[in-house]
PDB file of N, CA and C in Angstrom:
ATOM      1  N   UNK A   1      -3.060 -67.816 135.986  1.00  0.00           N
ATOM      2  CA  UNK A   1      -2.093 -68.012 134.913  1.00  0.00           C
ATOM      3  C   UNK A   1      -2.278 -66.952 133.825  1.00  0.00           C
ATOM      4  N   UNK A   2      -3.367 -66.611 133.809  1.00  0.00           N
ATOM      5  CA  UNK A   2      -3.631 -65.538 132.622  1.00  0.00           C
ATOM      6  C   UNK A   2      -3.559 -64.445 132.772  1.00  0.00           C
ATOM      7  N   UNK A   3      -4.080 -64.151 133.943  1.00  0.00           N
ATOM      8  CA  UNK A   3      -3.173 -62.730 134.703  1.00  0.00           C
ATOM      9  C   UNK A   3      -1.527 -62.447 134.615  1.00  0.00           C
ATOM     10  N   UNK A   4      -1.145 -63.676 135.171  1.00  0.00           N
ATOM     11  CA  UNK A   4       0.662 -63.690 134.656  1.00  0.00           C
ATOM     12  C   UNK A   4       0.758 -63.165 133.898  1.00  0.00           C
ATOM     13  N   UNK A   5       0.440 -63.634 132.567  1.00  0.00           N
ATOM     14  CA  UNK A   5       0.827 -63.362 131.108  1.00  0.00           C
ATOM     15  C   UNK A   5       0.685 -61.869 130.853  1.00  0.00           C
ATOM     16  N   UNK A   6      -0.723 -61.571 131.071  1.00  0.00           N
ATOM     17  CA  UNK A   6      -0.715 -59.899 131.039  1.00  0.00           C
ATOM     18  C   UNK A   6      -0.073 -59.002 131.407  1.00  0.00           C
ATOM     19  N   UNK A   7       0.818 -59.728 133.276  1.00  0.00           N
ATOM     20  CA  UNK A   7       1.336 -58.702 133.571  1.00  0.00           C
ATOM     21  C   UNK A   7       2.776 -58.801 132.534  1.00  0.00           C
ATOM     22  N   UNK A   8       3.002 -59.735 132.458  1.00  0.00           N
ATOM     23  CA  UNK A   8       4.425 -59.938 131.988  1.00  0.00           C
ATOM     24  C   UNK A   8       4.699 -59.813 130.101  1.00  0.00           C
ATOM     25  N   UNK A   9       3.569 -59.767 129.582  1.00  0.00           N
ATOM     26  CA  UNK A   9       3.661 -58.790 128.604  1.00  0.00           C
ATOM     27  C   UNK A   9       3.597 -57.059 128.993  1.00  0.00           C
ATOM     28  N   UNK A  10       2.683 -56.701 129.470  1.00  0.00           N
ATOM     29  CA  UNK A  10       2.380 -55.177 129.897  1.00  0.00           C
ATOM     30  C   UNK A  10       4.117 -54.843 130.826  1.00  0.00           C
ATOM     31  N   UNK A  11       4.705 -55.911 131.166  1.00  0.00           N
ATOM     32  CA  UNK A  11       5.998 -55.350 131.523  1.00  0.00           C
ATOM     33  C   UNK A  11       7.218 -55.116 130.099  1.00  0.00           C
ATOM     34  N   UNK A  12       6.891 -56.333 129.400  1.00  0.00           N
ATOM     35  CA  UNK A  12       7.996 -56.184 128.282  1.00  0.00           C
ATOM     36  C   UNK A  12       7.354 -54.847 127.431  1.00  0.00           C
ATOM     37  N   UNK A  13       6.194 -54.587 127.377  1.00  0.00           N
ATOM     38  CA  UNK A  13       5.980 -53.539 126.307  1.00  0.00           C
ATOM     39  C   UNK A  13       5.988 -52.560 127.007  1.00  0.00           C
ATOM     40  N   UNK A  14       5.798 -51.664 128.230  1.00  0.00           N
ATOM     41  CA  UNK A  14       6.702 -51.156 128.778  1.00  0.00           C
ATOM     42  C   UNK A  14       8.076 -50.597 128.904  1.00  0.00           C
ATOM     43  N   UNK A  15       8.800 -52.052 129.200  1.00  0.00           N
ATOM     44  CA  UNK A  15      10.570 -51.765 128.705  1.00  0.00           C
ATOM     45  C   UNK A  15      10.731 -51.361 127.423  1.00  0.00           C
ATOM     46  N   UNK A  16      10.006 -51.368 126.640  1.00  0.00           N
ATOM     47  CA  UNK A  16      10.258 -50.957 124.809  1.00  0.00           C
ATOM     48  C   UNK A  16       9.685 -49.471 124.825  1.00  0.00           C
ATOM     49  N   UNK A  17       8.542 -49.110 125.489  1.00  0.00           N
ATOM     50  CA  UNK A  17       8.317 -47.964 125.670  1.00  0.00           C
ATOM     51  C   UNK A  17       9.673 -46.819 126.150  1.00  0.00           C
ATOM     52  N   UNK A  18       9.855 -47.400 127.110  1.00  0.00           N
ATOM     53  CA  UNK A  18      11.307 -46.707 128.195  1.00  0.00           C
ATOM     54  C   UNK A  18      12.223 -46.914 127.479  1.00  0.00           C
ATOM     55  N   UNK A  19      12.260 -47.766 126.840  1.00  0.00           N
ATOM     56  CA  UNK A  19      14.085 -47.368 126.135  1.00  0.00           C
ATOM     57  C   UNK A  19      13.487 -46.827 124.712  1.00  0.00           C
ATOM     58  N   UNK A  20      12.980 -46.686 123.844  1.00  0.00           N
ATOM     59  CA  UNK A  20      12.157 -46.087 122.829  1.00  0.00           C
ATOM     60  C   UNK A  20      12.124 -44.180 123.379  1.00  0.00           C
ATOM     61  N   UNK A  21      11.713 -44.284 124.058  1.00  0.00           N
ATOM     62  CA  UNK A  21      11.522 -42.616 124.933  1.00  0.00           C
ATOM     63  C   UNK A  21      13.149 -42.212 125.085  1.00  0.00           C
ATOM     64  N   UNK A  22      14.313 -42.958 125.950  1.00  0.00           N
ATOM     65  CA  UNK A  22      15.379 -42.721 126.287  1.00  0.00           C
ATOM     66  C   UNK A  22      16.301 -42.135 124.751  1.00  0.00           C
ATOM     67  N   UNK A  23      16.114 -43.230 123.881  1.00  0.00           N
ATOM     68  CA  UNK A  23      16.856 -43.226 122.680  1.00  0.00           C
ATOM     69  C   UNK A  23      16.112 -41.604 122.329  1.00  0.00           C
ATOM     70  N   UNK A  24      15.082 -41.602 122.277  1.00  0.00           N
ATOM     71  CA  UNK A  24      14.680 -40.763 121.729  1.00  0.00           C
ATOM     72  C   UNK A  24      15.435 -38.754 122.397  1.00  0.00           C
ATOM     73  N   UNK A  25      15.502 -39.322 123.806  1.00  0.00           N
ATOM     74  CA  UNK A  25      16.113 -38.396 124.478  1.00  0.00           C
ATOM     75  C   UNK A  25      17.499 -37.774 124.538  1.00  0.00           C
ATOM     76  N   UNK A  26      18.036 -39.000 124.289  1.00  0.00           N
ATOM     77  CA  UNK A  26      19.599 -39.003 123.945  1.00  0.00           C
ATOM     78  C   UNK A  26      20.026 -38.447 122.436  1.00  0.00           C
ATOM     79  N   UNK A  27      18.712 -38.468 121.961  1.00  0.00           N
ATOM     80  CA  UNK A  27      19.030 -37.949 120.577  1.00  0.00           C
ATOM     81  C   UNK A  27      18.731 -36.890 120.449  1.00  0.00           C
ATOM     82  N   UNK A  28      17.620 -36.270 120.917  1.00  0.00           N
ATOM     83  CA  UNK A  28      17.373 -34.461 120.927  1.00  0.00           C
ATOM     84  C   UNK A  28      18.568 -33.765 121.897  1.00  0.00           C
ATOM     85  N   UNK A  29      19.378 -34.654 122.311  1.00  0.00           N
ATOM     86  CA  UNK A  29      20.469 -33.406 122.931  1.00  0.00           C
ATOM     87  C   UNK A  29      21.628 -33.641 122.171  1.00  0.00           C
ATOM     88  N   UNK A  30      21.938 -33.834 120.970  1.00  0.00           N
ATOM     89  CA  UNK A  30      22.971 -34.034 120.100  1.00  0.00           C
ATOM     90  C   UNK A  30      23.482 -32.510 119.912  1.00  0.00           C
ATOM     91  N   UNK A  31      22.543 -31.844 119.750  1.00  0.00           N
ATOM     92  CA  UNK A  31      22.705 -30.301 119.286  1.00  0.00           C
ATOM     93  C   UNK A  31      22.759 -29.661 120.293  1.00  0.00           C
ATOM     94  N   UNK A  32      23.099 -30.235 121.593  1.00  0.00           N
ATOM     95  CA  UNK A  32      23.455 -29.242 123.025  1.00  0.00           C
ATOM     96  C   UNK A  32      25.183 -28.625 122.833  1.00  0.00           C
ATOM     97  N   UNK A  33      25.111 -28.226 123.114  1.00  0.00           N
ATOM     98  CA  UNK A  33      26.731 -27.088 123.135  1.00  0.00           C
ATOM     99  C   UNK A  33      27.384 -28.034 123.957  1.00  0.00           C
ATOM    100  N   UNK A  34      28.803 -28.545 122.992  1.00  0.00           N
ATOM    101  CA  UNK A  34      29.820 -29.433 123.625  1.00  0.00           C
ATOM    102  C   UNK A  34      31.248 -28.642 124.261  1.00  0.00           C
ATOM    103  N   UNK A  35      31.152 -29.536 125.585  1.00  0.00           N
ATOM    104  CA  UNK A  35      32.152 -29.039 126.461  1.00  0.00           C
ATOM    105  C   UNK A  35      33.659 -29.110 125.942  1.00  0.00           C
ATOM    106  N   UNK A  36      34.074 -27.643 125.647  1.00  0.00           N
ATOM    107  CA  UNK A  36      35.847 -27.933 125.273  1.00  0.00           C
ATOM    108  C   UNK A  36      36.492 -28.230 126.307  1.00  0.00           C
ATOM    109  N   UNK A  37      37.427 -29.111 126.172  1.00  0.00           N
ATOM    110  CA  UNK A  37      38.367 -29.239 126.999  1.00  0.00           C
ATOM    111  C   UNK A  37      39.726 -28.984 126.363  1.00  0.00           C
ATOM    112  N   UNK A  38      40.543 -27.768 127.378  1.00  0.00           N
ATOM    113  CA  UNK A  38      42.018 -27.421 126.818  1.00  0.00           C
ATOM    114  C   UNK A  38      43.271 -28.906 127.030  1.00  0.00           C
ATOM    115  N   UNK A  39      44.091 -28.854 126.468  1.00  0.00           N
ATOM    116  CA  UNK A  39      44.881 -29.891 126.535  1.00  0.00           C
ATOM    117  C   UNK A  39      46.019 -29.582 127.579  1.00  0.00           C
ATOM    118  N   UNK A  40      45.947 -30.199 128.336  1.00  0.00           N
ATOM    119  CA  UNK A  40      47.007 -30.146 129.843  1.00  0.00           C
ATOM    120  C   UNK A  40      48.349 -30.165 129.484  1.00  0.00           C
ATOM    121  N   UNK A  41      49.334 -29.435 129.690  1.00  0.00           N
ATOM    122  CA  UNK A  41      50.385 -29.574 129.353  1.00  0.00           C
ATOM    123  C   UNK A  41      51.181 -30.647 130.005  1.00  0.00           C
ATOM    124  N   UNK A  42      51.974 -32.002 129.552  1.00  0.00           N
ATOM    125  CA  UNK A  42      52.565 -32.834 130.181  1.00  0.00           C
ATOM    126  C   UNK A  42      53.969 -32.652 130.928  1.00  0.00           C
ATOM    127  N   UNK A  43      53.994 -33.092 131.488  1.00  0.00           N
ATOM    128  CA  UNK A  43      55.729 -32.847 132.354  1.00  0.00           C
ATOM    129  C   UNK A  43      56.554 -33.901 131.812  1.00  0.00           C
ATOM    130  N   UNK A  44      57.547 -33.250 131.376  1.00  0.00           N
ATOM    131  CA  UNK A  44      58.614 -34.184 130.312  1.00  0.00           C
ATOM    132  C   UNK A  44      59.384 -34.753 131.876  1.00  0.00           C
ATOM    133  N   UNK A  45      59.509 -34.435 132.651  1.00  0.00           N
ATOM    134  CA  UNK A  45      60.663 -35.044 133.997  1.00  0.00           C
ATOM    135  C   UNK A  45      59.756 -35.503 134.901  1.00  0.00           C
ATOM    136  N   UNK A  46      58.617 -35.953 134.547  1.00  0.00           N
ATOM    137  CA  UNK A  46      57.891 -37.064 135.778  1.00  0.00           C
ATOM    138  C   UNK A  46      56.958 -36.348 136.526  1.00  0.00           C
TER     139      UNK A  46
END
């Protein structure tokens, strides 16, 4: 039973690790060079 517990904390603090790291990742590429996209010209007759 006490083993349980360990693992299943050492899993939740873990998941806080991994998304803590991710956020963190997603945020140092803010300043990556954003993709233009030109605007498609629409067809007025379908």
């Amino acid at each position: 039973m006490k083993t349980k517990k360990y693992v299943i904390a050492i899993a939740i603090f873990g998941g806080m690790l991994f998304t803590a790291q991710a956020t963190n990742l997603f945020q140092a590429n803010e300043d990556a060079p954003k993709i233009e996209r030109r605007a498609y010209p629409i067809p007025s007759h379908g």
